[in-house]
N, C-alpha and C. Protein backbone atom coordinates (compact mmCIF):
# COMPACT_ATOMS: atom_id res chain seq x y z
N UNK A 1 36.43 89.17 121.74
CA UNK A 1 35.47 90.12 121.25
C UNK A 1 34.14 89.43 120.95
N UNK A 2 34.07 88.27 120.86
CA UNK A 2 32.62 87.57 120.46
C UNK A 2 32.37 87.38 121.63
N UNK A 3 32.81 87.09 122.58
CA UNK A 3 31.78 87.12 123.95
C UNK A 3 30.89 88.10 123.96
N UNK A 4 32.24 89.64 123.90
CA UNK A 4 31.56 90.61 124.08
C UNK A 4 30.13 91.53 123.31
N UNK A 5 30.80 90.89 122.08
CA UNK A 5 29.38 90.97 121.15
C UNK A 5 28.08 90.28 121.61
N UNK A 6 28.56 89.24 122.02
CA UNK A 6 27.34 88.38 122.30
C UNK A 6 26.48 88.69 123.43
N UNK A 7 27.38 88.63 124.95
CA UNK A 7 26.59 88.82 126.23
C UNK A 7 26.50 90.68 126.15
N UNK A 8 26.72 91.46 125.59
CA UNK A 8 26.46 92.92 125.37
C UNK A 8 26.47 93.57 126.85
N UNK A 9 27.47 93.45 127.62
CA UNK A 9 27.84 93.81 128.82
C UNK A 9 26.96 95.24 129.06
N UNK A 10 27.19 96.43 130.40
CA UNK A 10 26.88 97.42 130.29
C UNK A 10 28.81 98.09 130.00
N UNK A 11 29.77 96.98 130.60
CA UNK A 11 31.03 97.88 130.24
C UNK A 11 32.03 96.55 130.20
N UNK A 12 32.70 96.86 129.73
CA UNK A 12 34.03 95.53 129.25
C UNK A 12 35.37 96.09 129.29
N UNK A 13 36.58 95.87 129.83
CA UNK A 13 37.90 96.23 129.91
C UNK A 13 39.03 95.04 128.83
N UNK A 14 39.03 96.19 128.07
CA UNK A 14 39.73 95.25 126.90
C UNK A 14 41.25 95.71 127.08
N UNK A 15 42.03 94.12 126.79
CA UNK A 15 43.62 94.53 127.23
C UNK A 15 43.99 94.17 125.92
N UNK A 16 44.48 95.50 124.75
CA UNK A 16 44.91 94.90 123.58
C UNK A 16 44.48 93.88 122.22
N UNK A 17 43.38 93.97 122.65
CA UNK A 17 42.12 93.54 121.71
C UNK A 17 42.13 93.39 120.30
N UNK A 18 42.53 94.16 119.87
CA UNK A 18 43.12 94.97 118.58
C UNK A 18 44.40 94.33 118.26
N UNK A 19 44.91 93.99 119.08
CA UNK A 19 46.81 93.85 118.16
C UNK A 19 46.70 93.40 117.31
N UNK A 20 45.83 92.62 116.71
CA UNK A 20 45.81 91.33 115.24
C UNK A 20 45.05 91.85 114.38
N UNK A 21 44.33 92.85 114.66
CA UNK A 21 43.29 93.48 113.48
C UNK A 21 43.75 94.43 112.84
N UNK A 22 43.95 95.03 111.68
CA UNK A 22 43.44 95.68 110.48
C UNK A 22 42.62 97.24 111.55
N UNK A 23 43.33 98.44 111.38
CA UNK A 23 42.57 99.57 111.81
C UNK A 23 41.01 99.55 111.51
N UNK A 24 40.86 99.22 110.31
CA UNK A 24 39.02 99.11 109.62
C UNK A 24 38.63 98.50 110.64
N UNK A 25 38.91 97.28 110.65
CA UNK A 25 38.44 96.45 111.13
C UNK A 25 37.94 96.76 112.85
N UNK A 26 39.18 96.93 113.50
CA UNK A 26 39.54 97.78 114.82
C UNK A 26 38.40 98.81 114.91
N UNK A 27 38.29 100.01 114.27
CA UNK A 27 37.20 100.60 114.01
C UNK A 27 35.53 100.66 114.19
N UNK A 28 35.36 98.84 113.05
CA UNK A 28 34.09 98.62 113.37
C UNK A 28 33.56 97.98 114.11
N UNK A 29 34.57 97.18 115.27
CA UNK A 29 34.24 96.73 116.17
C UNK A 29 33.65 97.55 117.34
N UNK A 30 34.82 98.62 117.71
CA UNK A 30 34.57 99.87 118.18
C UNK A 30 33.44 100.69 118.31
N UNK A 31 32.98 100.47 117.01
CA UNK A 31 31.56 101.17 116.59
C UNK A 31 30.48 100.68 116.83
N UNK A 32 30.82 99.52 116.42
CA UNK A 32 29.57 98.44 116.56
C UNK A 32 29.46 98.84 118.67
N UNK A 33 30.32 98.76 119.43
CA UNK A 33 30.36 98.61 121.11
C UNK A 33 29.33 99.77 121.27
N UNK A 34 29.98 100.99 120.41
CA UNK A 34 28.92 102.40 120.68
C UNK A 34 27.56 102.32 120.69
N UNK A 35 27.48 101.90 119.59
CA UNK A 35 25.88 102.05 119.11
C UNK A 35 25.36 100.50 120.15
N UNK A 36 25.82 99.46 120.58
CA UNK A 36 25.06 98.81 121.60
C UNK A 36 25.25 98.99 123.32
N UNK A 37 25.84 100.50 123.15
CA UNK A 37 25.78 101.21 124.53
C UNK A 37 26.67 100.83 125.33
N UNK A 38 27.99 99.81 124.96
CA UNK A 38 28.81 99.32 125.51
C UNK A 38 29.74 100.23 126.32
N UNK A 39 30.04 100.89 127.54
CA UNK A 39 31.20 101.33 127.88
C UNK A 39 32.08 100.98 127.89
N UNK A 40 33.94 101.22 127.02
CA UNK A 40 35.08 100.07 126.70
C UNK A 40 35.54 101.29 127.43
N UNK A 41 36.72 100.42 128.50
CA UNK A 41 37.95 100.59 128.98
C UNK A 41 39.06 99.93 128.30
N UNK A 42 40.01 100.31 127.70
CA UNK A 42 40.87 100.25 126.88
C UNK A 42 42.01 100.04 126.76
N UNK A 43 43.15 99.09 126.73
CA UNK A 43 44.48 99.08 127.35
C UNK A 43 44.96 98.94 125.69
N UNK A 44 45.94 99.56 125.68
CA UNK A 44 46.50 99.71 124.30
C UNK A 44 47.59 100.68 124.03
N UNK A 45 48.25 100.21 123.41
CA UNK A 45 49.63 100.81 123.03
C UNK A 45 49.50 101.77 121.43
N UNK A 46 47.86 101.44 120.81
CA UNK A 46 47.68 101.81 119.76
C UNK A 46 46.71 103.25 119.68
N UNK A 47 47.82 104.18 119.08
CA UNK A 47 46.54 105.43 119.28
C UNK A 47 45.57 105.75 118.19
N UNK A 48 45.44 104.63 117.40
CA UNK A 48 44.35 104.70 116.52
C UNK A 48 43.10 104.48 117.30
N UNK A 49 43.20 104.05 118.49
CA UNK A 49 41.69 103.78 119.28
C UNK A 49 41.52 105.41 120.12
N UNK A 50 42.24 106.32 119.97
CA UNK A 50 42.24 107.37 120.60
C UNK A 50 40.48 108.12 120.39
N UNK A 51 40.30 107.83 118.97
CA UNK A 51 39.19 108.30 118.60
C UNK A 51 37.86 107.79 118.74
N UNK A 52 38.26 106.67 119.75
CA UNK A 52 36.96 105.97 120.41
C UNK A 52 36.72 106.17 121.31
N UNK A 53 37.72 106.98 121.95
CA UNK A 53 37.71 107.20 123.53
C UNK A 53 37.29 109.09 124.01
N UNK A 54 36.97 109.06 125.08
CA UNK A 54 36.67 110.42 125.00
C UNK A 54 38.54 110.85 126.44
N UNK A 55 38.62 109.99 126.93
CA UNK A 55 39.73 110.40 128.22
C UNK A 55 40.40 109.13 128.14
N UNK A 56 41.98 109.50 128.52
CA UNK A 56 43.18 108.31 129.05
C UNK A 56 43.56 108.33 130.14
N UNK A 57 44.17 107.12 130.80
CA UNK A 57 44.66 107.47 131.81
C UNK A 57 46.30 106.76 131.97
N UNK A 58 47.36 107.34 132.10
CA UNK A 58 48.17 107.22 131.99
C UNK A 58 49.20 107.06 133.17
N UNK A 59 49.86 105.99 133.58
CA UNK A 59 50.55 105.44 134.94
C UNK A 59 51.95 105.65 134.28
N UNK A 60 52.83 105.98 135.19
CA UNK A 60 54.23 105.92 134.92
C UNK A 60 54.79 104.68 135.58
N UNK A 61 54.56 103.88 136.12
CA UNK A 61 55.05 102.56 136.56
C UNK A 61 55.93 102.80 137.99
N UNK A 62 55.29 104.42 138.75
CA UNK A 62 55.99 104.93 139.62
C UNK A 62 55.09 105.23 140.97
N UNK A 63 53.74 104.74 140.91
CA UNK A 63 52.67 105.32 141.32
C UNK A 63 52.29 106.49 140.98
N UNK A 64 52.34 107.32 140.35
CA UNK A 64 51.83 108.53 139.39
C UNK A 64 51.04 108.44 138.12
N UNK A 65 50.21 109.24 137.86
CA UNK A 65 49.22 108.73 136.95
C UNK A 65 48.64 110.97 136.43
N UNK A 66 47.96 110.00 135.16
CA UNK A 66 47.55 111.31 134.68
C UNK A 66 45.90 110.94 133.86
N UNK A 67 44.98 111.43 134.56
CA UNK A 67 43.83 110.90 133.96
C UNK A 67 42.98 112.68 133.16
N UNK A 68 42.94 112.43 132.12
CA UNK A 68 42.89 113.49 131.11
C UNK A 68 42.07 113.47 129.78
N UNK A 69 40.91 114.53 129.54
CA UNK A 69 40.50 113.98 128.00
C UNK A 69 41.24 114.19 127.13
N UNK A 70 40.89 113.16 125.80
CA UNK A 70 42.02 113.07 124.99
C UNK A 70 41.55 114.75 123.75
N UNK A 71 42.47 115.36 123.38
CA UNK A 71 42.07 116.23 123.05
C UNK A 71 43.30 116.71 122.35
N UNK A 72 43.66 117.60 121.80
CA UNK A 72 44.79 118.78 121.09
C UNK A 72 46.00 118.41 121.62
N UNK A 73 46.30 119.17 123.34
CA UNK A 73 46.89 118.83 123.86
C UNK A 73 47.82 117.66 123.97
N UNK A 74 46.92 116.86 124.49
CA UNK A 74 47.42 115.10 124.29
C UNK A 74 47.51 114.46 123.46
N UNK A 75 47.54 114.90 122.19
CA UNK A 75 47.91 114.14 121.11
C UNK A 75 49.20 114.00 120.39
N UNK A 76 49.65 114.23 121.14
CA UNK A 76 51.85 114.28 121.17
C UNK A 76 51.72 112.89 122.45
N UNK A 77 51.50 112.54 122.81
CA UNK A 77 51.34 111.41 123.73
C UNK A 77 50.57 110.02 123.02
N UNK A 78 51.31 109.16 123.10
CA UNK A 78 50.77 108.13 122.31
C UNK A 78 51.85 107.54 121.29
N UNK A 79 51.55 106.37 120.84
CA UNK A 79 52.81 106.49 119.28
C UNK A 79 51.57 105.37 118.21
């Protein structure tokens, strides 16, 4: 994440980024990406980042996939 802070990409693909942080924490990193215009692609098992994201995309490990905004609906999906 300090790279990414630092070189301020236009977009960054983060794999699990988060596992060691504190939700707050998780949060203001998150926030901080927004407000410096960062586009994050997101790999995570954690749906506390749900609310950073506007869409998921979801592979069954079968070639099938479900790319969807996150919304009402999809929020039974996730743990």
């Amino acid at each position: 994440m300090a790279r990414l802070f630092y070189h301020k990409p236009q977009f960054a693909i983060l794999d699990e980024c988060t596992s060691a942080v504190s939700v707050d924490v998780e949060g203001s990193m998150y926030q901080y990406c927004r407000e410096s215009g960062i586009t994050l692609f997101t790999v995570s098992h954690r749906r506390s980042l749900w609310k950073h994201h506007e869409y998921y995309l979801r592979m069954d490990g079968r070639g099938a996939f479900e790319f969807k905004p996150i919304d009402t609906d999809t929020e039974e999906f996730g743990s």
